[in-house]
C-alpha atoms as a PDB file:
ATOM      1  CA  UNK A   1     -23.003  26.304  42.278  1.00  0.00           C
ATOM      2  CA  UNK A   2     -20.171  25.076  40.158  1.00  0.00           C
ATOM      3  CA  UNK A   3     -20.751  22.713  37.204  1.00  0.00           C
ATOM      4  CA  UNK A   4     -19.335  19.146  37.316  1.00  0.00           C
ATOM      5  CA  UNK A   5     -17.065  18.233  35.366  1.00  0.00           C
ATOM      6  CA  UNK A   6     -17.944  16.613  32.315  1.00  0.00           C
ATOM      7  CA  UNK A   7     -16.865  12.892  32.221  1.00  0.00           C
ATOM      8  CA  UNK A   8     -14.325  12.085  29.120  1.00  0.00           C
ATOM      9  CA  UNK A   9     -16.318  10.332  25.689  1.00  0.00           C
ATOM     10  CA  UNK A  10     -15.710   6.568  26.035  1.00  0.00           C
ATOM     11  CA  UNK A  11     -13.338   4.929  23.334  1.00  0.00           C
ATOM     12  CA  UNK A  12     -16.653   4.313  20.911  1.00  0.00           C
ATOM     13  CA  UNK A  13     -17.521   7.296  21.085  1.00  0.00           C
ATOM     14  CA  UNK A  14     -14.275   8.580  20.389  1.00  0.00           C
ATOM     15  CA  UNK A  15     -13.508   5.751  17.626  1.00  0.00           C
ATOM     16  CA  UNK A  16     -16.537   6.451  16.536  1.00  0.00           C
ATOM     17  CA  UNK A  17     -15.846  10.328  16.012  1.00  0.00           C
ATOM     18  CA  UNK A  18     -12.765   9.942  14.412  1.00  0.00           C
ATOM     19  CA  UNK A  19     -13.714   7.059  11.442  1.00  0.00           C
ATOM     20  CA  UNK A  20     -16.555   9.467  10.671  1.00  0.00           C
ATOM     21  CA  UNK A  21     -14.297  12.739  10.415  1.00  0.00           C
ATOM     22  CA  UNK A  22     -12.143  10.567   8.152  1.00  0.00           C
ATOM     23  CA  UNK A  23     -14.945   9.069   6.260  1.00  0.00           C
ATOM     24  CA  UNK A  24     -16.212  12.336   5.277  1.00  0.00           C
ATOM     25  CA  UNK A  25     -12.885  13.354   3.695  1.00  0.00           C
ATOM     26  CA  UNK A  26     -12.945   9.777   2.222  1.00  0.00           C
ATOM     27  CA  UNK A  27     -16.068   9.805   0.297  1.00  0.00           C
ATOM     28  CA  UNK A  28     -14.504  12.199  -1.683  1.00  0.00           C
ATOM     29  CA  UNK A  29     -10.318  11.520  -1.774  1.00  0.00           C
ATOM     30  CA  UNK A  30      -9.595  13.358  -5.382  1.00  0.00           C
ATOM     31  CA  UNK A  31      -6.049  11.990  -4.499  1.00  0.00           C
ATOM     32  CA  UNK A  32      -6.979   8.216  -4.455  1.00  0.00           C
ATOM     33  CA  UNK A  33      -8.877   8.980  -7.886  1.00  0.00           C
ATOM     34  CA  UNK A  34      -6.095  10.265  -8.847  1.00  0.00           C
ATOM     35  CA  UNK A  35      -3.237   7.394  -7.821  1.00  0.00           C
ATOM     36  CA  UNK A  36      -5.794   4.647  -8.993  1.00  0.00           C
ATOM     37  CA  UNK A  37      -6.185   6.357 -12.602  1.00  0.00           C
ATOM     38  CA  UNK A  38      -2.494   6.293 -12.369  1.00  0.00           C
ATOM     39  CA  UNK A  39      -1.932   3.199 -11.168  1.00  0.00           C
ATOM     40  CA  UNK A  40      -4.288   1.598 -14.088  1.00  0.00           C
ATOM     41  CA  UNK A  41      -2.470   2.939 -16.482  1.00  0.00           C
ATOM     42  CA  UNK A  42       0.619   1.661 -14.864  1.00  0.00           C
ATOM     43  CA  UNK A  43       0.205  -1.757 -14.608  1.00  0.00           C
ATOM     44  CA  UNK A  44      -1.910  -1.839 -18.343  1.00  0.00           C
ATOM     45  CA  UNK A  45       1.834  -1.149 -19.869  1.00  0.00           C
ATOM     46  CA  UNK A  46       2.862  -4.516 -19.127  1.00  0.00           C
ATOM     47  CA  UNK A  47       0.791  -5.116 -22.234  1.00  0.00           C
ATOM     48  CA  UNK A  48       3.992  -3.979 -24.433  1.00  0.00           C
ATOM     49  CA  UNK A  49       5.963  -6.787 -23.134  1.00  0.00           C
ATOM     50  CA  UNK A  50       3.869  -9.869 -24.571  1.00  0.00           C
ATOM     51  CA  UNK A  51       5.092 -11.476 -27.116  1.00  0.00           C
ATOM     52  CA  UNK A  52       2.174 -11.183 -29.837  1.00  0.00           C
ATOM     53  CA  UNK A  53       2.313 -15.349 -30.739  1.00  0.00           C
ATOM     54  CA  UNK A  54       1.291 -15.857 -26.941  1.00  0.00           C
ATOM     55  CA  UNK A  55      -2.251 -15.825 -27.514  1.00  0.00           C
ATOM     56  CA  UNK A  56      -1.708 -19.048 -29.091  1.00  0.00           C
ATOM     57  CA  UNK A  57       0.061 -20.779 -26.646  1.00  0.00           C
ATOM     58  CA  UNK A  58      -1.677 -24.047 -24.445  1.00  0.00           C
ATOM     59  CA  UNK A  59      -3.416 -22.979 -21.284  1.00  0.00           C
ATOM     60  CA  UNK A  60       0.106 -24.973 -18.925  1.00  0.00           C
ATOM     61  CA  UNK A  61       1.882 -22.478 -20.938  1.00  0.00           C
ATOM     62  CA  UNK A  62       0.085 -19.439 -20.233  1.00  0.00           C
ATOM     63  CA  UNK A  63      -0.004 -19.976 -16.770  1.00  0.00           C
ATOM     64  CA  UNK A  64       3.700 -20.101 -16.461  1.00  0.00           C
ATOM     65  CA  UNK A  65       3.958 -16.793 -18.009  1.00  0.00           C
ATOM     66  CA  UNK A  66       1.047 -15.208 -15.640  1.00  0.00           C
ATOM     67  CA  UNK A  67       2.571 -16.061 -12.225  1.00  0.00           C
ATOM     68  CA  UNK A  68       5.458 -14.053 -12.467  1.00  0.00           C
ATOM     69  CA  UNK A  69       3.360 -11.348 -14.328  1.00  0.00           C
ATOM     70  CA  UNK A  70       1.067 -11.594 -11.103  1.00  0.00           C
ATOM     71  CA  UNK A  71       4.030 -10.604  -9.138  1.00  0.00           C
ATOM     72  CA  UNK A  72       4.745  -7.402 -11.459  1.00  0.00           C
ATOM     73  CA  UNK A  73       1.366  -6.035 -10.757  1.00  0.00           C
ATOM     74  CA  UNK A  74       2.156  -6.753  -7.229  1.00  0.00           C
ATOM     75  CA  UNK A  75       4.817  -3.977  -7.606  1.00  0.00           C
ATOM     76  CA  UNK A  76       3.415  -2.112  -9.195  1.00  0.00           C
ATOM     77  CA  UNK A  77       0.272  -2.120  -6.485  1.00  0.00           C
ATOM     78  CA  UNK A  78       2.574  -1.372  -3.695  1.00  0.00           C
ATOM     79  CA  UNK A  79       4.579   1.169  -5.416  1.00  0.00           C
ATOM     80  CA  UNK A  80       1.117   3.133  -5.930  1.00  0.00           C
ATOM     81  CA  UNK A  81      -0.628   2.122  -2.657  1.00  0.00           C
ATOM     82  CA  UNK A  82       2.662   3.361  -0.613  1.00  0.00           C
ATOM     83  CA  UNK A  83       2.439   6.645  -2.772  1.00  0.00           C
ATOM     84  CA  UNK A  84      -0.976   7.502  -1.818  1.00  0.00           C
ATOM     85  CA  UNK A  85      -0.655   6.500   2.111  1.00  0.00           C
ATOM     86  CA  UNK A  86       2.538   8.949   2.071  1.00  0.00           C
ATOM     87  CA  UNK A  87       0.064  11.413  -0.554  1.00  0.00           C
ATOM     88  CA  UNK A  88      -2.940  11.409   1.440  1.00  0.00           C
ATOM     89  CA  UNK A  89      -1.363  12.652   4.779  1.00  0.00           C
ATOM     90  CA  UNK A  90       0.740  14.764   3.604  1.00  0.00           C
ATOM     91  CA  UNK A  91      -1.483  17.143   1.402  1.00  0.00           C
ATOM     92  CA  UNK A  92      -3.801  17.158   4.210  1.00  0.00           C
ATOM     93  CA  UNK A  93      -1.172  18.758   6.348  1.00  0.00           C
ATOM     94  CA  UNK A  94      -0.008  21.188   3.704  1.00  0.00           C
ATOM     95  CA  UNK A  95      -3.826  22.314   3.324  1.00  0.00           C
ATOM     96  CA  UNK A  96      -4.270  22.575   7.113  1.00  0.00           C
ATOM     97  CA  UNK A  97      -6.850  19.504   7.441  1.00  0.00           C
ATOM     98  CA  UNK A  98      -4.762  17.789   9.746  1.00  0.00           C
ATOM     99  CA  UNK A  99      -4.443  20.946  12.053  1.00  0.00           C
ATOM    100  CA  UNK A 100      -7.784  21.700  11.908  1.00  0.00           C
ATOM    101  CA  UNK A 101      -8.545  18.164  13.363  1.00  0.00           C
ATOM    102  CA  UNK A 102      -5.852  18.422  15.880  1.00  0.00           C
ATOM    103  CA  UNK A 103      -8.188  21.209  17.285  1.00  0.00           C
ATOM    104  CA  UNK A 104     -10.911  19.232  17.903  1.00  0.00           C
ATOM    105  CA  UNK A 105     -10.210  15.647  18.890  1.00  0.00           C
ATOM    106  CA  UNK A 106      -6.349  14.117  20.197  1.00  0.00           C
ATOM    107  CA  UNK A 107      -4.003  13.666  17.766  1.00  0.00           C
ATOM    108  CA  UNK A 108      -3.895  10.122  18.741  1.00  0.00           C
ATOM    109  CA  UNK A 109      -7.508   9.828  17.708  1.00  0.00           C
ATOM    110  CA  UNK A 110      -6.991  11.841  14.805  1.00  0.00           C
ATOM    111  CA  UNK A 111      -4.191   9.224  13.542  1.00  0.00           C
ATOM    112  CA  UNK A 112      -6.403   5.869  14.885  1.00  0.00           C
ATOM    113  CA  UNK A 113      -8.846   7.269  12.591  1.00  0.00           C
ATOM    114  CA  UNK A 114      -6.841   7.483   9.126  1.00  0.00           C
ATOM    115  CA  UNK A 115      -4.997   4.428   9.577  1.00  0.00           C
ATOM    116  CA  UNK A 116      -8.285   1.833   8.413  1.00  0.00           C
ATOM    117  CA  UNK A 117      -9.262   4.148   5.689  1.00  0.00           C
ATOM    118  CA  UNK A 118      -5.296   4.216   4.504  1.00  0.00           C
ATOM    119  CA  UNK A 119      -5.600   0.404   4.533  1.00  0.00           C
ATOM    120  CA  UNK A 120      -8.751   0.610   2.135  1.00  0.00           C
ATOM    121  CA  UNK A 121      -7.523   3.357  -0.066  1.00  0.00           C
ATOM    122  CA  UNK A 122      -4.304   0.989  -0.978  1.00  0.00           C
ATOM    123  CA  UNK A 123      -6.623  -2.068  -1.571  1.00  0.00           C
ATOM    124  CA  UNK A 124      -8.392   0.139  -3.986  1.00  0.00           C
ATOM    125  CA  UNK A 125      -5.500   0.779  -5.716  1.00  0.00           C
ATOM    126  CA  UNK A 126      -4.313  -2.556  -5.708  1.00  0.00           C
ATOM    127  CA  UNK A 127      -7.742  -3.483  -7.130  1.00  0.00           C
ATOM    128  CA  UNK A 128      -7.306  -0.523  -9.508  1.00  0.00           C
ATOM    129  CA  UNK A 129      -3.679  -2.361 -10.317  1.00  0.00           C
ATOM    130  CA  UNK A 130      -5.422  -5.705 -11.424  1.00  0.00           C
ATOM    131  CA  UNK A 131      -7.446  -4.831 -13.479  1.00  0.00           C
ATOM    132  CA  UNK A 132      -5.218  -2.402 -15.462  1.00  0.00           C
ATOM    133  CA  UNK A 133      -3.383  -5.671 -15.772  1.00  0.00           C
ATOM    134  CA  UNK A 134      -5.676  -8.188 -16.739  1.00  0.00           C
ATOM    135  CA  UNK A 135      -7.195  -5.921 -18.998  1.00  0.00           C
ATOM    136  CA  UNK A 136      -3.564  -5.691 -20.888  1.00  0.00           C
ATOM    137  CA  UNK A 137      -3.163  -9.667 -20.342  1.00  0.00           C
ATOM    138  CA  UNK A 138      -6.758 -10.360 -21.865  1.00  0.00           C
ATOM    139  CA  UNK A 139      -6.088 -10.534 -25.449  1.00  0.00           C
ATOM    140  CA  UNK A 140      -3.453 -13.125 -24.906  1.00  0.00           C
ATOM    141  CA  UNK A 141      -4.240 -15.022 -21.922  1.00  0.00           C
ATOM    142  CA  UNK A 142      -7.995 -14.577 -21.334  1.00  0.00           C
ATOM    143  CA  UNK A 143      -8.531 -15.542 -17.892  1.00  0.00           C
ATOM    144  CA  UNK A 144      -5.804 -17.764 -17.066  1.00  0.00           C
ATOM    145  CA  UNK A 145      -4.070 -17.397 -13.704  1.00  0.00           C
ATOM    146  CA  UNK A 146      -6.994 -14.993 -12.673  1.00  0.00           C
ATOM    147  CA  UNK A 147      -8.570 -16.498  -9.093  1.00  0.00           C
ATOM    148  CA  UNK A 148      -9.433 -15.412  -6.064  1.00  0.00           C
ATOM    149  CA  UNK A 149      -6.421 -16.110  -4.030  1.00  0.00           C
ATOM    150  CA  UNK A 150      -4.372 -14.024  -6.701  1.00  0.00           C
ATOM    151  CA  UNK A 151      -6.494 -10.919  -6.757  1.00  0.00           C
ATOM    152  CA  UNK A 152      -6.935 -11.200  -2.923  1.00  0.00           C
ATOM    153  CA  UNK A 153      -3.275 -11.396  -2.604  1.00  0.00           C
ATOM    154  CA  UNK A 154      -2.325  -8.296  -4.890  1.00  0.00           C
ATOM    155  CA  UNK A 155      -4.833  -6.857  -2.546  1.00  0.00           C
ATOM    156  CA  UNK A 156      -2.948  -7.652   0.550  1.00  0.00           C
ATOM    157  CA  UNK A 157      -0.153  -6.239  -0.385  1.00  0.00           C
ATOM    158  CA  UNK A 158      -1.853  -2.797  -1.542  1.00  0.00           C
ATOM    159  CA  UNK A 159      -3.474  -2.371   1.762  1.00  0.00           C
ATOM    160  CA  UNK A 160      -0.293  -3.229   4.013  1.00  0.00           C
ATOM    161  CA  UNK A 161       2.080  -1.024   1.286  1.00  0.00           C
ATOM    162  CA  UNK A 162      -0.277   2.285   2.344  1.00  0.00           C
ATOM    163  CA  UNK A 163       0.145   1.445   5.789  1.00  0.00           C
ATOM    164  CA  UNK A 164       4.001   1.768   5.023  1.00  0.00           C
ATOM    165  CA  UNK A 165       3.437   4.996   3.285  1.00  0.00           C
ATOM    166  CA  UNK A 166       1.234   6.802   5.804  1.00  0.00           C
ATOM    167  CA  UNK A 167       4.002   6.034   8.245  1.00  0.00           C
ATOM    168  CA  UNK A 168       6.636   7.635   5.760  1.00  0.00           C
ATOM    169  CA  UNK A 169       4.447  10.781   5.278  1.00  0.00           C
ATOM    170  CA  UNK A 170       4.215  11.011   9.046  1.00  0.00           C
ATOM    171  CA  UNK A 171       7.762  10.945   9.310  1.00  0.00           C
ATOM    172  CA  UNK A 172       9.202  13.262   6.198  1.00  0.00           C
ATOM    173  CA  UNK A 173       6.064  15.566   6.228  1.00  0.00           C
ATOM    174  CA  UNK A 174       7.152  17.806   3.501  1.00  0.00           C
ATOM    175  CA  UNK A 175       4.507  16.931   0.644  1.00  0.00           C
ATOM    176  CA  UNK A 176       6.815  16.851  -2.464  1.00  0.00           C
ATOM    177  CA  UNK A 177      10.112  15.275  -0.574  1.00  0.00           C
ATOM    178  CA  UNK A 178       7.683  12.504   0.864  1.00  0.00           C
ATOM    179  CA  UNK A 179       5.893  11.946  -2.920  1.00  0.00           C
ATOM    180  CA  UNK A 180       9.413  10.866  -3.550  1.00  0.00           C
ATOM    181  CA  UNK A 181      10.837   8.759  -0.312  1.00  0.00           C
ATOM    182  CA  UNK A 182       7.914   6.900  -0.086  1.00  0.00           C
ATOM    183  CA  UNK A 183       7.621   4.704  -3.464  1.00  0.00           C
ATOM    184  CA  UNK A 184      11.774   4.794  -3.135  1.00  0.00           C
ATOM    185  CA  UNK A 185      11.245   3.348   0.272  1.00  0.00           C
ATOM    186  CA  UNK A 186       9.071   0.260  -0.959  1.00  0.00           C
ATOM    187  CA  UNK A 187      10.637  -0.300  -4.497  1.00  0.00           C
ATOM    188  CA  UNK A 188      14.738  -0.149  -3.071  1.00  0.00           C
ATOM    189  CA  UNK A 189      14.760  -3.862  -2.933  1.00  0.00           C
ATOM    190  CA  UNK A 190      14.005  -4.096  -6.660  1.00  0.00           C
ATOM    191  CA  UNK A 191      17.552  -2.087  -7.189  1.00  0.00           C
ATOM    192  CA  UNK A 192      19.356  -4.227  -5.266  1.00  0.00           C
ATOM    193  CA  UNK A 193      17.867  -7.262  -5.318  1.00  0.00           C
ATOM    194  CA  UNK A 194      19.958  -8.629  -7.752  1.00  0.00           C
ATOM    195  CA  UNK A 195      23.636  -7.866  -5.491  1.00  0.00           C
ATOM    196  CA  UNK A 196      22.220  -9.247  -2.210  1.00  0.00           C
ATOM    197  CA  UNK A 197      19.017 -11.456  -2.482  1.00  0.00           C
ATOM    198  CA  UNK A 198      19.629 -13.237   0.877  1.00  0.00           C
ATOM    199  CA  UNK A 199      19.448  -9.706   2.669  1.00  0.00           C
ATOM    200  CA  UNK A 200      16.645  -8.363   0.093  1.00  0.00           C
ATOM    201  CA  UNK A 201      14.489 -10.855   0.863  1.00  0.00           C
ATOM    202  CA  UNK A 202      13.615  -9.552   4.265  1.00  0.00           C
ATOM    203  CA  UNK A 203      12.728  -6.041   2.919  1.00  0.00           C
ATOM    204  CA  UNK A 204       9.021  -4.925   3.146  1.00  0.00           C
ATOM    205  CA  UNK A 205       8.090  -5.328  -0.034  1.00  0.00           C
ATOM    206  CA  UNK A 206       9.847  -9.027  -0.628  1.00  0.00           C
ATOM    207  CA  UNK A 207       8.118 -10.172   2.676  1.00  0.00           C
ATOM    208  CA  UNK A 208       4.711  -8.400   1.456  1.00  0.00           C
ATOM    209  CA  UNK A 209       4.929 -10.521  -1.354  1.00  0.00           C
ATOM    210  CA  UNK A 210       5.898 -13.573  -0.404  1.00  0.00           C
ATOM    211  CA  UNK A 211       3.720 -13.276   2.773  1.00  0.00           C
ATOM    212  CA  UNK A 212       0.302 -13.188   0.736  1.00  0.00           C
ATOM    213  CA  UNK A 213       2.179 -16.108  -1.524  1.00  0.00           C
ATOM    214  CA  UNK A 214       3.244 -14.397  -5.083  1.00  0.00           C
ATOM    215  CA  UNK A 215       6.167 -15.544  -6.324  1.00  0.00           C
ATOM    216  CA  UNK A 216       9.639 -13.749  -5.843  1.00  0.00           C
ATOM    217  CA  UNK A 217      11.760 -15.269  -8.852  1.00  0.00           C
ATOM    218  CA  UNK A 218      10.308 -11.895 -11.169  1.00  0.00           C
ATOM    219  CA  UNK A 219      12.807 -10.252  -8.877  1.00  0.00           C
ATOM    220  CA  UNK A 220      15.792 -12.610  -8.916  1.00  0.00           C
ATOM    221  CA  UNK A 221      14.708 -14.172  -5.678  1.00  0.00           C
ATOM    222  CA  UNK A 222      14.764 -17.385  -5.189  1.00  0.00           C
ATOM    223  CA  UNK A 223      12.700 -19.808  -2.503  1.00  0.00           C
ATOM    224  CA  UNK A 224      15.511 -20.848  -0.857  1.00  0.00           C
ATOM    225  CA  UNK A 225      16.559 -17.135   0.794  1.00  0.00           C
ATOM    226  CA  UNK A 226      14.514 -14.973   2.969  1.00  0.00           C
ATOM    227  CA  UNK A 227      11.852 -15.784   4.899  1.00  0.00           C
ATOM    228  CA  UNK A 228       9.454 -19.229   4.947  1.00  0.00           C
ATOM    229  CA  UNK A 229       5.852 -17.532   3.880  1.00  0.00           C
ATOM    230  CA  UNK A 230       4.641 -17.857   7.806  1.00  0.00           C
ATOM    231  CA  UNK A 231       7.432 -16.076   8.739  1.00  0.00           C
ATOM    232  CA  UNK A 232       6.810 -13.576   6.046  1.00  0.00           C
ATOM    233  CA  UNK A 233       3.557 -12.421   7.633  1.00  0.00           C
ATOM    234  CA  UNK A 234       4.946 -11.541  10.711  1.00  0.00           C
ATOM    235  CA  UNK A 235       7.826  -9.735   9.183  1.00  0.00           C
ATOM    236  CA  UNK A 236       5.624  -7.724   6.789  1.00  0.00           C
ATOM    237  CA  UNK A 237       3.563  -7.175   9.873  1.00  0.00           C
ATOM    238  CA  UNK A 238       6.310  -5.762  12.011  1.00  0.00           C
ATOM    239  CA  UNK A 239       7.554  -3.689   9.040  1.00  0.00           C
ATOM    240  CA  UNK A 240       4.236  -1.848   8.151  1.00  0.00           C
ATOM    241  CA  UNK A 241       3.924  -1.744  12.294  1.00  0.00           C
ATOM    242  CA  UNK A 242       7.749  -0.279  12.257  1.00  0.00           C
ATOM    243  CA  UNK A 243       6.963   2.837  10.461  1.00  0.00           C
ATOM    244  CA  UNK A 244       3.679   3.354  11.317  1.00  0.00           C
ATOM    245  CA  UNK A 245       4.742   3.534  15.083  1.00  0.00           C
ATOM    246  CA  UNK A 246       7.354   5.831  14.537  1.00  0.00           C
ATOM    247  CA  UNK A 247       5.132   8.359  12.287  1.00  0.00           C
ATOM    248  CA  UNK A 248       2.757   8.248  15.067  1.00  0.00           C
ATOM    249  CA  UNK A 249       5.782   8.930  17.587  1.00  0.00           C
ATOM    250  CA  UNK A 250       6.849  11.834  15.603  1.00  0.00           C
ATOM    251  CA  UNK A 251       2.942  13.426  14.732  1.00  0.00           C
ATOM    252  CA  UNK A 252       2.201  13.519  18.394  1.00  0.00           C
ATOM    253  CA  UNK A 253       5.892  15.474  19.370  1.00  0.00           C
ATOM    254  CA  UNK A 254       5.830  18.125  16.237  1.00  0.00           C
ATOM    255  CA  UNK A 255       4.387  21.237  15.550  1.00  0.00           C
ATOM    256  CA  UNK A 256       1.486  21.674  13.394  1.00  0.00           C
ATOM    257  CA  UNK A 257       1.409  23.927  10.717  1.00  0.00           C
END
């Protein structure tokens, strides 16, 4: 008697088996402890650039210096969320994690599986990015400019930024080249913003800005270029989308090793 064939897991079950095989690795990521310590200390330094007589200044005044300063820790959270989307893949494939996997569920499954926990590791260091910040802007400016909508917005940008990373690890693989293209890939339009802000604008990291509504005058962009803040969304969204699809493409063609 032969045995029947066993039916294939449902898409729970299979969701299901790769969030937990992802979770475990999660619960203790040494590399997100390590980009959030660095990313603290990162956006703290801002501290050096206010002026010591601030502290004195009326509240209207304060919060004219804090918006734009809300759009430097932006930066500074994408720069370090897009580091450890690119990091986390990519030392996971140099130490044979990722192969390992690839032995016991799809690839495709594999990938489904680190893309929400890529999303939360940038929003931690995004969160790990404010308050490096408004630690260094307390002494001065208290809590001025610090609500809800802000924080959730530097947020925003951290998750979608390690999105944009894990797709740029996918697609450069090597672990130190990849360290390098993927901050270079986010933080280009702060190089060149100032030559050609009407083209800039439309970059991932302008539209993941002005998408979750900072301001992009810190980098010499004004309102009247780019994309409206609607529009923004959905061309954030179809950047982050843009290289997370073609990671995938390439991490279900290539070799493992």
């Amino acid at each position: 008697m032969t045995g029947a064939t066993r039916p294939a897991a449902s898409f729970p079950v299979r969701m299901g088996r790769a969030l937990a095989a992802q979770g475990r690795s999660f619960a203790a990521d040494l590399p997100l402890a390590g980009v959030c310590a660095a990313a603290l200390v990162l956006s703290a330094s801002i501290a050096a650039g206010i002026p010591g007589d601030a502290a004195g200044a009326p509240d209207d005044a304060k919060a004219l210096v804090v918006g734009p300063l809300s759009t430097v820790i932006g930066v500074y959270a994408a720069v370090m969320a897009a580091i450890y989307g690119s990091f986390r893949y990519t030392i996971d494939r140099r130490t044979g994690v990722v192969a390992q996997r690839a032995t016991l569920q799809p690839r495709r499954w594999a990938l489904t599986g680190r893309v929400p926990f890529t999303a939360v590791g940038g929003v931690l260091v995004a969160a790990t990015a404010v308050l490096g910040g408004r630690l260094a802007l307390a002494p001065a400016f208290g809590l001025v400019g610090l609500d809800a909508p802000a924080v959730l917005a530097v947020l925003g940008v951290g998750g979608a930024s390690a999105v944009w990373g894990l797709g740029v690890g996918l697609l450069v693989q090597a672990h130190l080249p990849a360290l390098f293209v993927a901050p270079f890939s986010i933080s280009i339009a702060l190089m060149v913003a100032p030559l050609w802000p009407d083209i800039v604008a439309w970059l991932p990291l302008p539209a993941m800005l002005r998408a979750v509504g900072l301001d992009l005058a810190a980098l010499g962009i004004g309102d009247s270029v780019g994309p409206t803040p609607g529009a923004a969304v959905a061309v954030a969204a179809a950047w982050a989308a843009a290289a997370l699809t073609a990671g995938a493409w390439s991490f279900v063609r290539r070799d493992l090793r």
